[in-house]
Protein backbone atom coordinates (compact mmCIF):
# COMPACT_ATOMS: atom_id res chain seq x y z
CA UNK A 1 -249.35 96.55 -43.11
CA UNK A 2 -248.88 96.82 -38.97
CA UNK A 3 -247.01 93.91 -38.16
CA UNK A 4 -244.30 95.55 -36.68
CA UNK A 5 -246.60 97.07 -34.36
CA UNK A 6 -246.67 95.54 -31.24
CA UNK A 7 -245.97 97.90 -28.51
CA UNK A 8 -243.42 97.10 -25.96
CA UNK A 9 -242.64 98.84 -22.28
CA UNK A 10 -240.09 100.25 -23.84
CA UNK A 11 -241.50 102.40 -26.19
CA UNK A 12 -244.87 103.30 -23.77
CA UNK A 13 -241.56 104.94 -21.72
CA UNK A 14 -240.83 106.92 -25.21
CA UNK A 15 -244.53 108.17 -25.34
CA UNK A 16 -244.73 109.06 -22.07
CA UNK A 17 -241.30 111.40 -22.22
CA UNK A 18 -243.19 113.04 -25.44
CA UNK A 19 -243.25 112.66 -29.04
CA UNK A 20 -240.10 113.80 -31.26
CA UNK A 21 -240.69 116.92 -33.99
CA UNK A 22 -240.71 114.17 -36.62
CA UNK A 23 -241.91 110.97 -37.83
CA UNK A 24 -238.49 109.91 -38.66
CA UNK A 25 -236.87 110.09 -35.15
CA UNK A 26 -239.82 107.45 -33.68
CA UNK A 27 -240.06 103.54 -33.57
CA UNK A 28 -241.39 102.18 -36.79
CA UNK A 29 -244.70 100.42 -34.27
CA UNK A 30 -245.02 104.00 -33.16
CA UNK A 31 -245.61 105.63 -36.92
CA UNK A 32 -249.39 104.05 -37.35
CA UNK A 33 -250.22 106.57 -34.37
CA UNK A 34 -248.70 109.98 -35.39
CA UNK A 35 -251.38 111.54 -36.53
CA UNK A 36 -253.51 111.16 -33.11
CA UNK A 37 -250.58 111.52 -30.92
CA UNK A 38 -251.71 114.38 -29.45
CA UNK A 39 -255.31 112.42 -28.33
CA UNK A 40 -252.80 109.34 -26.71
CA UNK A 41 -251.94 108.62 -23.54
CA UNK A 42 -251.12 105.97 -20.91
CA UNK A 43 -253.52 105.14 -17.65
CA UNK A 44 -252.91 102.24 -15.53
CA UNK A 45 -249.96 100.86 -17.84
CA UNK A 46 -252.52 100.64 -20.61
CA UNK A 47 -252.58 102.88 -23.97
CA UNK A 48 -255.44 104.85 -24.72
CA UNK A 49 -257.08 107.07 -27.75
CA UNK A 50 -259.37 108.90 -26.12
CA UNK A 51 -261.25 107.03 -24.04
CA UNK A 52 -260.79 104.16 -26.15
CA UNK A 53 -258.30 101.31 -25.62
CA UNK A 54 -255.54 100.63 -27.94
CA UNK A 55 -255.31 97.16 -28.54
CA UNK A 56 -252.16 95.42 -29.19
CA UNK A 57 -251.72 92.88 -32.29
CA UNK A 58 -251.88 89.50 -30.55
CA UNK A 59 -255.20 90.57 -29.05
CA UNK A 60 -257.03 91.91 -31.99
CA UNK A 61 -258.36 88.93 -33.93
CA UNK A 62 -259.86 88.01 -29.94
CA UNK A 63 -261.09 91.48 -30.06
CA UNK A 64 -262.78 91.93 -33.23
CA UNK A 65 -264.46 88.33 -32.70
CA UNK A 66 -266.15 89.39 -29.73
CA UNK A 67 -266.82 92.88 -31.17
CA UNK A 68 -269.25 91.19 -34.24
CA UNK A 69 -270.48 87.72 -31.67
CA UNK A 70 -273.91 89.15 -32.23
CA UNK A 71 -273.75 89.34 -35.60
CA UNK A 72 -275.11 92.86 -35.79
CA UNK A 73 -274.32 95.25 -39.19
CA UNK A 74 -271.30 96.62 -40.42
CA UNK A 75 -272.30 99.73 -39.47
CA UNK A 76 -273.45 98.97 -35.83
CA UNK A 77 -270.11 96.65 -35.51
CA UNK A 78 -267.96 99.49 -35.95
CA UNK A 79 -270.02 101.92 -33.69
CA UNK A 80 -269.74 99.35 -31.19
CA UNK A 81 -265.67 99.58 -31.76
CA UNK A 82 -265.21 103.61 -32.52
CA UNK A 83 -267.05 103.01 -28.54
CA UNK A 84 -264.28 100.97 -26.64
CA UNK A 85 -261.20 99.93 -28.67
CA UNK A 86 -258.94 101.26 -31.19
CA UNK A 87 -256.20 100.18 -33.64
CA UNK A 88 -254.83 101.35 -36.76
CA UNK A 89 -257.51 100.83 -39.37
CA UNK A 90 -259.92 99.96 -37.10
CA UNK A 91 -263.12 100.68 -39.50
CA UNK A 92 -261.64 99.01 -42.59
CA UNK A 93 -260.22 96.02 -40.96
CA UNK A 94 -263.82 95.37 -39.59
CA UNK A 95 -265.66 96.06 -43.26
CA UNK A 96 -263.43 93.69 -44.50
CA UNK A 97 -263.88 90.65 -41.95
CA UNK A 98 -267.34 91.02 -41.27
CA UNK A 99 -268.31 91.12 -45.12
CA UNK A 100 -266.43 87.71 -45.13
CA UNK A 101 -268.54 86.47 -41.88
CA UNK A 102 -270.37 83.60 -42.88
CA UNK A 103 -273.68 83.51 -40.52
CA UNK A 104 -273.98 87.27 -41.81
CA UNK A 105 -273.88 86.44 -45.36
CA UNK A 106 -276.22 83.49 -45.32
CA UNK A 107 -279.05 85.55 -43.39
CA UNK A 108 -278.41 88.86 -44.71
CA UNK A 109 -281.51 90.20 -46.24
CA UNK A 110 -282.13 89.26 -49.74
CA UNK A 111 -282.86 91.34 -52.14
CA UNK A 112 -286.21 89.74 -53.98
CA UNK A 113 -289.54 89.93 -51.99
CA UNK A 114 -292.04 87.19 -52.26
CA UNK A 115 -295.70 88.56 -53.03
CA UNK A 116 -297.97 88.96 -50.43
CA UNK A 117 -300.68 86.14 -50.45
CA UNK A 118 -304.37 88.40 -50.79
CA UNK A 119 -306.82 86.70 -48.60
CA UNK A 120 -310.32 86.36 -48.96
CA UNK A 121 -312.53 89.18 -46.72
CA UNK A 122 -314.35 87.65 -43.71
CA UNK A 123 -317.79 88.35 -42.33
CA UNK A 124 -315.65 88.16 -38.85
CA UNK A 125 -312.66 89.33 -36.82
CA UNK A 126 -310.28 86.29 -36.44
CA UNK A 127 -312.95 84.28 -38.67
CA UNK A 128 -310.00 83.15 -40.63
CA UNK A 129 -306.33 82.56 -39.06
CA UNK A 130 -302.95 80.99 -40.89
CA UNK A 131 -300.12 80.61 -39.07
CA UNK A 132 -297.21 78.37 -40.87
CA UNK A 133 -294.49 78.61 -37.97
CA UNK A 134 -293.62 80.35 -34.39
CA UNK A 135 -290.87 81.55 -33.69
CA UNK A 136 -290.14 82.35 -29.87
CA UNK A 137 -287.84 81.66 -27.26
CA UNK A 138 -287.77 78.68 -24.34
CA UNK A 139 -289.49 80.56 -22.11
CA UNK A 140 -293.34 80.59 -22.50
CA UNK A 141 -293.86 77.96 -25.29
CA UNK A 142 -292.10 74.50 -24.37
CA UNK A 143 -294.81 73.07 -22.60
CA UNK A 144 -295.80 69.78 -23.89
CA UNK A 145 -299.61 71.13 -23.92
CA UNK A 146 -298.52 74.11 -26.82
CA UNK A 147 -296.52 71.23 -28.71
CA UNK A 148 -299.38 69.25 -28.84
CA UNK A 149 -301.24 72.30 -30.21
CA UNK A 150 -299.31 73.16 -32.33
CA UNK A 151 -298.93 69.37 -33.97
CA UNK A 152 -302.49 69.11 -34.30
CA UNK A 153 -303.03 71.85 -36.46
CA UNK A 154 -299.92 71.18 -38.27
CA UNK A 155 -297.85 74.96 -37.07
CA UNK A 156 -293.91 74.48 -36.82
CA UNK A 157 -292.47 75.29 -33.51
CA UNK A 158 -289.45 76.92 -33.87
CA UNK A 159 -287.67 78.01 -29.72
CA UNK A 160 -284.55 79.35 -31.24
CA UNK A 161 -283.45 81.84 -33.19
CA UNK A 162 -283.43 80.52 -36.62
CA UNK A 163 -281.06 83.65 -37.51
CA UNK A 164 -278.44 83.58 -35.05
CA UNK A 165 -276.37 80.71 -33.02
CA UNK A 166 -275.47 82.57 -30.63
CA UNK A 167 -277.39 83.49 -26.67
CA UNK A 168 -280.45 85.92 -27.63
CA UNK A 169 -279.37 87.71 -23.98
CA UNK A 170 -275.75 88.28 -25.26
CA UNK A 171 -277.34 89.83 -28.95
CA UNK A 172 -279.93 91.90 -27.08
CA UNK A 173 -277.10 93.35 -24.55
CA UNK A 174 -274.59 94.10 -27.29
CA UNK A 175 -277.46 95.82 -29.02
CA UNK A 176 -278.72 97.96 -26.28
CA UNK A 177 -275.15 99.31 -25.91
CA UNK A 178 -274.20 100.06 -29.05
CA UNK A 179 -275.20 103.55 -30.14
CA UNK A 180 -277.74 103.84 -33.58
CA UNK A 181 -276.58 105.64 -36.89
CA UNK A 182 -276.29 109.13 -36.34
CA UNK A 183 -276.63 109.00 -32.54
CA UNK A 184 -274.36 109.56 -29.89
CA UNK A 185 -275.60 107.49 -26.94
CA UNK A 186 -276.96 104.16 -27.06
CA UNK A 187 -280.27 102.85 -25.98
CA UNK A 188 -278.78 102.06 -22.30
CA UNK A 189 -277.26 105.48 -21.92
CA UNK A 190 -280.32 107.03 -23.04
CA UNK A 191 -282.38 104.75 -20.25
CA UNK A 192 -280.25 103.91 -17.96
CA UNK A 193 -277.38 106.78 -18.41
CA UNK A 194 -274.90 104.38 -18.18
CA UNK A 195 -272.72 101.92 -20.46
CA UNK A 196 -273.45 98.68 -19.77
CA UNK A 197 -270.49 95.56 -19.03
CA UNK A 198 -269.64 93.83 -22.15
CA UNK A 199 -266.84 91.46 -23.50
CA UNK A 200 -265.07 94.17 -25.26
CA UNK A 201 -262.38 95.82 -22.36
CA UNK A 202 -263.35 99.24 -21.47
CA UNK A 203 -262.08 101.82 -19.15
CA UNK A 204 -263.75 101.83 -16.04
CA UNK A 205 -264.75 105.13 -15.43
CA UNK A 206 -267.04 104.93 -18.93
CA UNK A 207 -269.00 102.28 -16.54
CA UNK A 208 -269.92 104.98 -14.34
CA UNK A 209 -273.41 106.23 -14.16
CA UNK A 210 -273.31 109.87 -16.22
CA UNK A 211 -276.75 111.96 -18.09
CA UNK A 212 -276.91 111.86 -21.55
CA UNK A 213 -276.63 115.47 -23.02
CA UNK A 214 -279.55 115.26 -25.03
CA UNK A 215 -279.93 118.31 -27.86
CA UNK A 216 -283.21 120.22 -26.70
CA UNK A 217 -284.99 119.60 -30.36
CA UNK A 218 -285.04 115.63 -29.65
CA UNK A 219 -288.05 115.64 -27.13
């Protein structure tokens, strides 16, 4: 629907002399953005929305890849891009690629539950312990010693994610900065009162250390 809407020098020039009285009298790359021109302008040769980057078109499949690399929700994908970025149809474009993503879609949850095995009642705490498979990271449980252990009493050892490919770090990083449903700060700003660096391009003033306006009933 945007092709035409790479933005040139040219026509960052025509923004910054102003916008015409009507839609007709702009660029046709310019149109997708009249109804936020008032909330646009240019810093350091770049165009933003707000605070939020617009992205040009030969940058936004890059973009939207490294917006979703941790394979997070829908929901938490686009908080992480209403954050940083914008382009026209920012929201619908990402519904519509990360319903398609493939990892997603083969570990999303599913919908039937298994029952929940009813054990017998012990005389005993810990008299009785099952464990099929662990799950944990590189860290603590690759010693040859726990793999032994484990083999003897016949428990899997899983030491990656069996959900996601992708670094654990980089999924717990892009998680900590992206603000939860129906909040305004993320976990970092909320801790740390600052964003934190990630792949997505931000400005670099929203880096800067700032307190999180917290409403006075959330305490």
């Amino acid at each position: 629907m945007y092709e035409a809407d790479t933005l040139s020098r040219a026509h960052l020039n025509d923004i910054n002399r102003g916008w015409p009285n009507h839609i007709k009298r702009i660029h046709a790359c310019l149109k997708p953005y009249w109804n936020i021109k008032d909330k646009i302008h240019i810093s350091d040769e770049m165009l933003f929305f707000n605070e939020r980057i617009i992205i040009p078109l030969e940058m936004r499949r890059d973009i939207r890849i490294k917006l979703h690399e941790s394979h997070l929700q829908i929901s938490k994908t686009k908080a992480r891009a209403s954050g940083f970025v914008y382009w026209p149809r920012t929201k619908s474009v990402i519904e519509e690629k990360c319903s398609k993503c493939t990892i997603c879609n083969m570990y999303k949850r599913r919908k039937t539950k298994e029952a929940l095995p009813q054990d017998k009642l012990t005389l005993r705490p810990w008299q009785t312990a099952r464990i099929a498979e662990i799950v944990a990271d590189n860290m603590l449980f690759n010693s040859e010693l726990f793999k032994t252990f484990c083999e003897k009493l016949s428990i899997k050892l899983t030491t990656t994610s069996p959900t996601y490919s992708q670094n654990e770090t980089v999924t717990l990083l892009e998680y900590r900065n992206t603000q939860p449903t129906g909040n305004d700060y993320s976990n970092a700003q909320i801790f740390m009162s600052k964003r934190l660096r990630v792949k997505v391009p931000t400005k670099s003033d929203r880096l800067k250390p700032k307190v999180c306006a917290m409403p006075a009933n959330s305490c």
